[in-house]
Every structure is written in structure tokens, then in C-alpha cells.
Protein backbone atom coordinates (compact mmCIF):
# COMPACT_ATOMS: atom_id res chain seq x y z
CA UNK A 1 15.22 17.73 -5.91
CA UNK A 2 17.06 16.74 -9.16
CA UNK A 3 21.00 15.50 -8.92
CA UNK A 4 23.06 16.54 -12.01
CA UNK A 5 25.79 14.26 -13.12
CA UNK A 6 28.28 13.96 -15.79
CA UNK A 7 28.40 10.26 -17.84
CA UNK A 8 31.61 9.70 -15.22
CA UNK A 9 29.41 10.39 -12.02
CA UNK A 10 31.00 13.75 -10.97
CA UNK A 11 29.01 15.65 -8.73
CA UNK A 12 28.15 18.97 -10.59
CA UNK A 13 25.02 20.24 -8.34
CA UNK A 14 21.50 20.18 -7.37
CA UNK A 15 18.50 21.90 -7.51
CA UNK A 16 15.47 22.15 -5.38
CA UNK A 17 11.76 22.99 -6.24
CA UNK A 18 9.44 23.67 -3.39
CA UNK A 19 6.14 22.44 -5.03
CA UNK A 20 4.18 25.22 -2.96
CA UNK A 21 6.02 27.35 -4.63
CA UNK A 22 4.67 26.35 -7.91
CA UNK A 23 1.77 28.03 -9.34
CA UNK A 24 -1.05 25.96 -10.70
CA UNK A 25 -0.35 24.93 -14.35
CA UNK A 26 2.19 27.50 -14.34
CA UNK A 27 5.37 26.88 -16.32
CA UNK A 28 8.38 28.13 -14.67
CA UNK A 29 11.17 28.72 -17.00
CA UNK A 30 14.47 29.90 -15.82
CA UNK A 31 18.16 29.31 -15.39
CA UNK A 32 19.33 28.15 -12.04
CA UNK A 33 22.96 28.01 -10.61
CA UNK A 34 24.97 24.71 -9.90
CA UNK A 35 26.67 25.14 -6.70
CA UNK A 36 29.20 22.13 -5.37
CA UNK A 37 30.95 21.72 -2.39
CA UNK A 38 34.66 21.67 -2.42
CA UNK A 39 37.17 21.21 -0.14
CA UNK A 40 38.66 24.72 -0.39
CA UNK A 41 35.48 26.73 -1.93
CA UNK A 42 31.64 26.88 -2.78
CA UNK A 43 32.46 26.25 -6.15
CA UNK A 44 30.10 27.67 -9.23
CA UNK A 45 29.99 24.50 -11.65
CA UNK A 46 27.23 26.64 -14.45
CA UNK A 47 23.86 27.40 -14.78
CA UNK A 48 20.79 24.93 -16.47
CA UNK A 49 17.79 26.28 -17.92
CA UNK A 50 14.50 24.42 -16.73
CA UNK A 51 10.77 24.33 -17.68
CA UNK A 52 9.20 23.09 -15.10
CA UNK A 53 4.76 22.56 -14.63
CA UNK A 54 3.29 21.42 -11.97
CA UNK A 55 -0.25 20.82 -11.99
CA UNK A 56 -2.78 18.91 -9.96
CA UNK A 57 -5.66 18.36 -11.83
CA UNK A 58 -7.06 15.56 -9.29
CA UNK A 59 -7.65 17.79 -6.26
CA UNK A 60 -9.69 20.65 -6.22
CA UNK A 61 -8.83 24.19 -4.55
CA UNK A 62 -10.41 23.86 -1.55
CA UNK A 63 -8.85 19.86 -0.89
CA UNK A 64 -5.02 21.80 -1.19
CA UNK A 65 -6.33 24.26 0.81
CA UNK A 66 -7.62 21.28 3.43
CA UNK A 67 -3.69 19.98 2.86
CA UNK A 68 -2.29 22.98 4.55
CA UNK A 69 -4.31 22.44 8.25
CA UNK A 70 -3.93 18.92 8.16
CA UNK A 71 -0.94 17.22 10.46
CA UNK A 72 1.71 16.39 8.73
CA UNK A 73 2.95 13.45 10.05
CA UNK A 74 0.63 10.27 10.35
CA UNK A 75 -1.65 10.39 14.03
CA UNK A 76 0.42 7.50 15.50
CA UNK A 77 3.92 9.57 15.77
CA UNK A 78 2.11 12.26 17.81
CA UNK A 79 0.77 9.51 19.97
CA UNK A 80 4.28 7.85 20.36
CA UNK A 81 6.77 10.61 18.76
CA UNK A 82 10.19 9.40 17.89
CA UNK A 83 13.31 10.81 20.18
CA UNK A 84 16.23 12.75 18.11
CA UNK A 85 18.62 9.86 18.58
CA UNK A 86 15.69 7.33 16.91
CA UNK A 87 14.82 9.72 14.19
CA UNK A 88 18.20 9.47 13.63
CA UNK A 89 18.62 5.63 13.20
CA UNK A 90 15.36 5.23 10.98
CA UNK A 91 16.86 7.51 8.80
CA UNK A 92 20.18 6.19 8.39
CA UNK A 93 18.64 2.75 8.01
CA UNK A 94 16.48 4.09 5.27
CA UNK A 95 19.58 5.62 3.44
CA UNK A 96 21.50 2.58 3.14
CA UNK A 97 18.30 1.12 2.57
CA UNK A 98 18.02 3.78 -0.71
CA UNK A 99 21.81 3.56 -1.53
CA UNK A 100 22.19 -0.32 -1.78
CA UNK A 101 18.81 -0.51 -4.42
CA UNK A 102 20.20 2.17 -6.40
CA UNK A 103 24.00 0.57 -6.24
CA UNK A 104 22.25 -2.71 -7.73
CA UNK A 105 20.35 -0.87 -10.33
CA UNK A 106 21.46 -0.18 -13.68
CA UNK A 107 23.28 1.50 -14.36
CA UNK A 108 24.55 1.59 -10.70
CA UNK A 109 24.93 5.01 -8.00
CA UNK A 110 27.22 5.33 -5.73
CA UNK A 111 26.68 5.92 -2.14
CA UNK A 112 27.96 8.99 -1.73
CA UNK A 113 25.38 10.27 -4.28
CA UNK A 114 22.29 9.12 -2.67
CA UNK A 115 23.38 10.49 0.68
CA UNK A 116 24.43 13.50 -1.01
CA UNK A 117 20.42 14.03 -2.48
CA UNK A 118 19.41 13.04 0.68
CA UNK A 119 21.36 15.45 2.79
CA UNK A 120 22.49 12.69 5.10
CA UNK A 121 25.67 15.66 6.61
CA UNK A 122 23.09 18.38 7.18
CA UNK A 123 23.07 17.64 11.11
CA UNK A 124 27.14 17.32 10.95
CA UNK A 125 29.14 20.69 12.68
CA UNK A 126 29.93 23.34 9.73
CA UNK A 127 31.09 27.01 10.64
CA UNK A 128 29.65 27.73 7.17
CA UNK A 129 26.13 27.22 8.14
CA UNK A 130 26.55 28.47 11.86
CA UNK A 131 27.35 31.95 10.24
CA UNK A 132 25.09 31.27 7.50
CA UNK A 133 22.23 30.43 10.34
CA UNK A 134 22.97 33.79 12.65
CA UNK A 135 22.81 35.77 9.71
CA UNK A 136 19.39 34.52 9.24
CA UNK A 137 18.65 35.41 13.17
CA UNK A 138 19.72 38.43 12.59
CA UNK A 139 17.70 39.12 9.63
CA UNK A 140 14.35 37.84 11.41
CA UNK A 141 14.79 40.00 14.59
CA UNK A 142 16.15 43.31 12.88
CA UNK A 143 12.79 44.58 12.74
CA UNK A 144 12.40 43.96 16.53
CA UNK A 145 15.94 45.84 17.37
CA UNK A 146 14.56 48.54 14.96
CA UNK A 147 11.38 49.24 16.97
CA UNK A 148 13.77 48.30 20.12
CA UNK A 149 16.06 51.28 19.30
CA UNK A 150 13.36 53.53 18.23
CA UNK A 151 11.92 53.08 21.31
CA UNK A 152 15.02 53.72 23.32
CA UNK A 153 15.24 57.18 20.81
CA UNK A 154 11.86 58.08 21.90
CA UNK A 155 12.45 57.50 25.79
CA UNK A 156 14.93 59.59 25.47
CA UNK A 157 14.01 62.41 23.29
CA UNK A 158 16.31 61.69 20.35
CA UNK A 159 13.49 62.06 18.18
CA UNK A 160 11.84 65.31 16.81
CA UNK A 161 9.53 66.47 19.36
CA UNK A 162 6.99 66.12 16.51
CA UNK A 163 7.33 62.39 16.78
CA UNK A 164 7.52 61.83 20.29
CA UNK A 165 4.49 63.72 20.22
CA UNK A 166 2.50 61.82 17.80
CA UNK A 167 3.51 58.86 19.47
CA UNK A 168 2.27 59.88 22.61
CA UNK A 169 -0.94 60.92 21.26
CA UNK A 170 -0.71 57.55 19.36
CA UNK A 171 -0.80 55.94 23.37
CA UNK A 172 -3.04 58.18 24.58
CA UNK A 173 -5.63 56.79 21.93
CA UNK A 174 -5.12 53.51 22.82
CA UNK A 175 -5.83 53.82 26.41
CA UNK A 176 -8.77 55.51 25.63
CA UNK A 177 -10.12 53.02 23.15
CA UNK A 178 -8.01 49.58 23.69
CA UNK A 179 -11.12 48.07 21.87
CA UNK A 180 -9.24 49.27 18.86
CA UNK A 181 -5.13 47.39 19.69
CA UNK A 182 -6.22 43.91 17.80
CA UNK A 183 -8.45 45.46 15.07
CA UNK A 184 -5.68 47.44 14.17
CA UNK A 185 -2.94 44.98 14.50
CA UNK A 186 -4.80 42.66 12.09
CA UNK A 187 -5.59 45.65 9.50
CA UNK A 188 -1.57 46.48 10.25
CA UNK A 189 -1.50 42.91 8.98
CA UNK A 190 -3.78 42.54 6.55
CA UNK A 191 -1.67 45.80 4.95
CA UNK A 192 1.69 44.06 5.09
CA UNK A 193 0.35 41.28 2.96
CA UNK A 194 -1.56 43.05 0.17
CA UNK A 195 1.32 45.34 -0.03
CA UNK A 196 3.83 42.02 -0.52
CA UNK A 197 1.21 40.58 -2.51
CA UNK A 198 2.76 43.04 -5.84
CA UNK A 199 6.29 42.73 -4.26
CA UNK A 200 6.04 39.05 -4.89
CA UNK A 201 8.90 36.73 -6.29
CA UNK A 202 8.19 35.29 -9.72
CA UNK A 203 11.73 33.19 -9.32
CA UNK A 204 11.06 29.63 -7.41
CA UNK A 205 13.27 29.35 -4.95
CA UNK A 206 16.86 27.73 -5.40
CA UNK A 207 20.18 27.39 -3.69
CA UNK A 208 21.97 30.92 -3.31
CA UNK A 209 25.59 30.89 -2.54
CA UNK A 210 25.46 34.34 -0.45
CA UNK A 211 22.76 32.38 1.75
CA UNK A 212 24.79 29.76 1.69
CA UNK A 213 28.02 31.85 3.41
CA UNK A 214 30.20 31.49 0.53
CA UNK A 215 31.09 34.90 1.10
CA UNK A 216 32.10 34.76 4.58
CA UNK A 217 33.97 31.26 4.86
CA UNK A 218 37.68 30.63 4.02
CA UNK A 219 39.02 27.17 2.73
CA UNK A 220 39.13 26.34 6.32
CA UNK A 221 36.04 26.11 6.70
CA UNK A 222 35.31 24.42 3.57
CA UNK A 223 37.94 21.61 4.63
CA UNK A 224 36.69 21.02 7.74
CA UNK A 225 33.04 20.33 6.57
CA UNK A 226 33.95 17.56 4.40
CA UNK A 227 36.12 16.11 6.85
CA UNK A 228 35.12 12.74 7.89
CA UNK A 229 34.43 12.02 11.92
CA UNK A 230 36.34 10.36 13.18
CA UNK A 231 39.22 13.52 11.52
CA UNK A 232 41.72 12.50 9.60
CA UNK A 233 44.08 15.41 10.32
CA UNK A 234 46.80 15.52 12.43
CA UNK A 235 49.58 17.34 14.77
CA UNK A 236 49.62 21.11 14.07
CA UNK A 237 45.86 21.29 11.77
CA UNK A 238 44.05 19.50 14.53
CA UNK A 239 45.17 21.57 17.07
CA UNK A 240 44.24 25.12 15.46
CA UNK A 241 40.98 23.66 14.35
CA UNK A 242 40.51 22.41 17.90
CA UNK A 243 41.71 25.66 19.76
CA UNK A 244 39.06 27.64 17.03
CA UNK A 245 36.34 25.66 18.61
CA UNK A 246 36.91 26.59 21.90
CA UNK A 247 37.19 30.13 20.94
CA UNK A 248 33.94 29.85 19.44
CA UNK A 249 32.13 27.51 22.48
CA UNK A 250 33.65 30.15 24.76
CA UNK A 251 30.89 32.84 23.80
CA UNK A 252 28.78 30.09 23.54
CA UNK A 253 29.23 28.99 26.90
CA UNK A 254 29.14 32.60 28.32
CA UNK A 255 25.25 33.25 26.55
CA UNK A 256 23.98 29.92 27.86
CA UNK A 257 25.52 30.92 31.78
CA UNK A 258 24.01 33.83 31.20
CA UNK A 259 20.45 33.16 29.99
CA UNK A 260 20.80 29.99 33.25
CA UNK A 261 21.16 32.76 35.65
CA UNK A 262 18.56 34.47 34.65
CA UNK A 263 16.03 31.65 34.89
CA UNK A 264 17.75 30.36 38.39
CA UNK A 265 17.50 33.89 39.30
CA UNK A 266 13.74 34.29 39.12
CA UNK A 267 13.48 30.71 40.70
CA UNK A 268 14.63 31.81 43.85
CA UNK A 269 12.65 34.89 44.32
CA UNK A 270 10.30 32.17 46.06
CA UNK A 271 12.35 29.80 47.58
CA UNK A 272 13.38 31.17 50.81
CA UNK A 273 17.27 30.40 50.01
CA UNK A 274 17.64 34.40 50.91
CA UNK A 275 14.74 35.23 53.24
CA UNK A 276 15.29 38.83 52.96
CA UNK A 277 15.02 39.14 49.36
CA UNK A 278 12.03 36.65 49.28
CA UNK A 279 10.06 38.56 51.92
CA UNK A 280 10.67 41.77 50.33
CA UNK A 281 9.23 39.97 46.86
CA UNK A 282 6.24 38.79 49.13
CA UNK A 283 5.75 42.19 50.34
CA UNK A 284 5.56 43.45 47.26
CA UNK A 285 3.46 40.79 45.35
CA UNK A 286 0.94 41.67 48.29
CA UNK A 287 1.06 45.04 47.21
CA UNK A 288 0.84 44.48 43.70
CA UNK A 289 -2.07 42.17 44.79
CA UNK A 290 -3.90 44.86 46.31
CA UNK A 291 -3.02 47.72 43.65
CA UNK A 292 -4.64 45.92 40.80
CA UNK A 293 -7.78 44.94 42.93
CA UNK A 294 -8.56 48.51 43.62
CA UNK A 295 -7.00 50.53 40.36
CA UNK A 296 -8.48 50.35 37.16
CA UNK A 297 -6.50 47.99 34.76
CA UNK A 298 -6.46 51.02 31.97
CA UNK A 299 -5.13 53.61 34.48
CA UNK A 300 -2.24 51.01 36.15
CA UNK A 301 -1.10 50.63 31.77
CA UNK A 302 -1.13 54.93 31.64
CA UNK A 303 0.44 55.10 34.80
CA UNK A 304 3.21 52.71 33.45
CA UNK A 305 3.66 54.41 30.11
CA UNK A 306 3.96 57.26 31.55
CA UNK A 307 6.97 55.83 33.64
CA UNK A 308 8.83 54.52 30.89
CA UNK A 309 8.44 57.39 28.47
CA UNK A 310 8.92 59.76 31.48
CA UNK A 311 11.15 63.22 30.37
CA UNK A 312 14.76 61.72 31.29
CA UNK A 313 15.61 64.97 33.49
CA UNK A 314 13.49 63.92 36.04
CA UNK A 315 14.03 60.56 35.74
CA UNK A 316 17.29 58.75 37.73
CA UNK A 317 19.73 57.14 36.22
CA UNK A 318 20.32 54.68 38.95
CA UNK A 319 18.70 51.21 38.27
CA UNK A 320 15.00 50.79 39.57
CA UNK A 321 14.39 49.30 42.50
CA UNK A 322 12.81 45.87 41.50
CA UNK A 323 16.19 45.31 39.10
CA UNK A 324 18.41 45.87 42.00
CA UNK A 325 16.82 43.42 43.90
CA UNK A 326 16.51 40.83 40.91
CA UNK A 327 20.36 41.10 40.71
CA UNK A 328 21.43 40.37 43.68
CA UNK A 329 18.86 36.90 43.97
CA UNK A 330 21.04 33.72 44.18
CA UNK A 331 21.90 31.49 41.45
CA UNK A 332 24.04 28.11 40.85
CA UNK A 333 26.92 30.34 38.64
CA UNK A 334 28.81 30.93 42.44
CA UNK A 335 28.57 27.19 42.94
CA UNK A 336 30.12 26.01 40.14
CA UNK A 337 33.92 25.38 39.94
């Protein structure tokens, strides 16, 4: 990580190198964007052009390769790890530690430098990275709501009957041979990466502004990042800023009940709070118990497949019966003012 500043100490951007990223006496020329923080914008300060080589001529191959499986923290943390709020303090110590050697040097840095290098208001509240950070949820389970939705297609015979066909035949072959599921996952893997292998980046990685949410975030936001805590704003600012947080902790606040009940709910399938509903989940644990004793483990999956992917004409549209007894389990939401 390399700070760029101008003979007056004006903040014009930084870059960061990933040294994994490197290749092995490779020399990376490019031009990379300067990106500052301001407190209306993600401001565009230029480009630089860099060389950079990185080459380790003291370890062999197979030691970097050792690097990679080795902890990376020193054995006594795991023994006696660190809590958030200590983690914390050592590193706060160790920036003013850093910033008061470098404001003695010569020629002298400012504070707000070092802690700017040493991204000392990454763990601060910023609507700018909270979009910026769902957007990069989103992008790591779309492939799972992809496959989610084409299964829902193929429940449902959306899809060309050629396709729900193949895919049955597809299950079929896996009951028949499920020998064959983890061979072919890791050959399914083993594709994926020689096929990335020629779609690789050449580019190192550096700080993009669309990753960054520049494009979604107003001055607003901007204004309330840099914002010191305690705020320095007051009367009419404060209170839209505040009443925008609530908004936003409201659907926060409504996922967490949510995913709570849930978790209470499966609780008290076995604690006897509603003996009805916990004798009928005994009853049919027993059952279950004696079902997979006696059937086959490869005909119970068929039988199962065959439920879910069952033609939807002769299939209800009322909820089963095992989700209309999970919803009406107890929970703490009805106790809670």
C-alpha cells in the first residue's frame, strides 16, 4: 500500500498491491486510478503509471506453497485469542504508536495520514459500504437463486419438457449410481477452474470506484462518513440523518426477528411448552425412526424426489403437513412488548 502526496501533504490517493497477486519476477506495468474521499463525492484525483516486480528469490516453490497451509497468526493467539473490543485497543495503541514516530521524523506526517494508510475508519458506520457490501452478497449467492429459480421452473413445468426430462433422467442416474455425486462434483470443479484458468485477469487488483458505491451514494452519504463521532451536526441534519437510520434498522430489525423465530421455533419442537405439538413431533420422529431402519436409504431419496418434482396437478397447493405444524410452534416474538 503506497500513499500519494503532493509537497503540501494533500491527500491525492492510494493504491494497493496484493503480493499474491504478483507473478514471480513478473513486471506489472499499468496505470491505476487515484480515488479520494470527499465530503460530497468519491472524487477521481488521476491516474499513475507503475512498474512494479516482485520476486522472491530466497524461497523456493514448494516453501510459498508451505506459506499458504500454514496459520496465519502466531500459535499463542489461537491458544488465548484476542476479543473484538481488545483487538481493537492493540490496534489503536499501535496507530498512535505509528503516527507519533512518523510526526517526529523528517520531514514530519501528520496523523491523519498514517491512520488514513492504515484504515483506522474501516470499522466506523458508512451507508456507502453497507450498499457496497450487499451488492457483493448479492453477487456471491446469484448463482444459488439461479439454480433456486430453475428449480422452482422445473417443479413446476415452466421448462421445455425436454429439460425437465433430461433432468429427471439426470436423477434417475444418480440414484442408480450415487458412487458417481462427488466424482462428478470435483470434475464439475476441476472444469470451472481450467476453464477460468484462460479467463484470468492480467490487471492486479486496485481500488474500483463502482465497487466502491460511488455510483449509488449521494453527498449524504459521503458527509456522513467523514463525520466525526461524537457528530458535529445539528437541529434539522441530525434529525433526517437520525430518522434514515431507523428506516434502515427497521428492515434490519424485522430479518433478525425473523431468522430468531425460526431458531426459537425449532427449539421448542422438544420442549414440551405445547405438548400437543411436541407429541405429534415425537410421533413422528418414531416413525421416521422406524422408516429409515426398514427402507433402503436410496429408495427413501427417490421417493422424496419424486415428491418434490411431483406433476403440480396432482399435487395440493395447501402447505404440507410438517410446515403447518412448524408454524404454529411457540416462540419469544408474542412475548415481547
Amino acid at each position: 500500500m503506497f500513499p500519494l502526496l503532493t509537497p503540501y501533504n494533500f491527500l491525492t490517493g492510494k493504491i494497493r498491491f496484493r503480493l499474491s497477486t504478483l507473478g514471480r519476477g513478473k513486471v506489472h506495468a499499468h496505470s491505476y486510478p487515484l480515488i479520494t474521499l470527499q465530503p460530497s463525492w468519491l472524487k477521481k484525483m488521476g491516474e499513475i503509471h507503475l512498474a512494479v516486480r516482485f520476486s522472491w528469490s530466497f524461497l523456493s516453490t514448494l516453501d510459498i506453497c508451505k506459506l499458504y497451509i500454514e496459520p496465519l497468526l502466531p500459535k499463542h493467539h489461537y491458544v488465548f485469542p484476542l476479543s473484538p473490543s481488545q483487538s481493537d485497543t492493540l490496534r489503536n495503541q499501535a496507530s498512535n504508536l505509528i503516527s507519533h514516530r512518523l510526526g517526529s521524523a523528517e520531514p514530519p506526517l501528520r496523523k491523519e495520514f498514517v491512520h488514513y494508510i492504515l484504515d483506522m475508519r474501516s470499522n466506523l458506520w458508512s451507508m456507502r459500504k453497507a450498499r457496497a457490501n450487499v451488492e457483493r452478497v448479492m453477487n456471491l449467492i446469484g448463482n444459488i437463486v439461479f439454480l433456486w429459480k430453475l428449480l422452482q421452473d422445473i417443479r413446476y413445468k415452466k421448462k421445455h419438457i425436454t429439460f425437465t426430462l433430461a433432468f429427471n433422467i439426470m436423477c434417475m442416474f444418480f440414484f442408480i449410481t450415487p458412487q458417481l455425486i462427488f466424482p462428478l462434483v470435483f470434475c464439475y470443479i476441476i472444469h470451472v477452474g481450467v476453464t477460468s484458468y484462460f479467463k484470468r485477469p492480467k490487471k492486479p487488483c486496485y481500488i474500483d470506484a463502482k465497487l466502491c458505491g460511488a455510483e449509488t451514494s449521494s453527498g449524504e452519504d459521503f458527509e456522513e462518513e467523514l463525520d466525526p463521532c461524537p457528530t458535529q451536526l445539528e437541529g434539522k441534519a441530525l434529525r433526517m440523518r437520525y430518522d434514515r437510520l431507523r428506516y434502515i434498522f427497521r428492515s434490519t430489525q424485522k430479518m433478525v426477528d425473523e431468522i430468531a423465530t425460526i431458531g426459537e421455533k425449532v427449539q421448542s419442537l422438544s420442549s414440551w411448552r405445547d405438548e400437543i405439538a411436541t407429541f405429534l413431533f415425537a410421533l413422528f420422529c418414531s416413525v421416521g425412526l422406524l422408516v429409515t431402519i426398514i427402507v433402503p436409504t436410496q429408495v427413501l431419496i427417490f421417493l422424496c424426489i419424486t415428491y418434490y418434482l411431483w406433476y403440480p396437478r396432482f399435487r395440493s397447493i395447501l402447505p404440507s403437513v410438517p410446515e403447518n405444524l412448524f408454524r404454529r410452534m411457540l416462540s419469544k416474538q408474542a412475548f415481547i412488548l
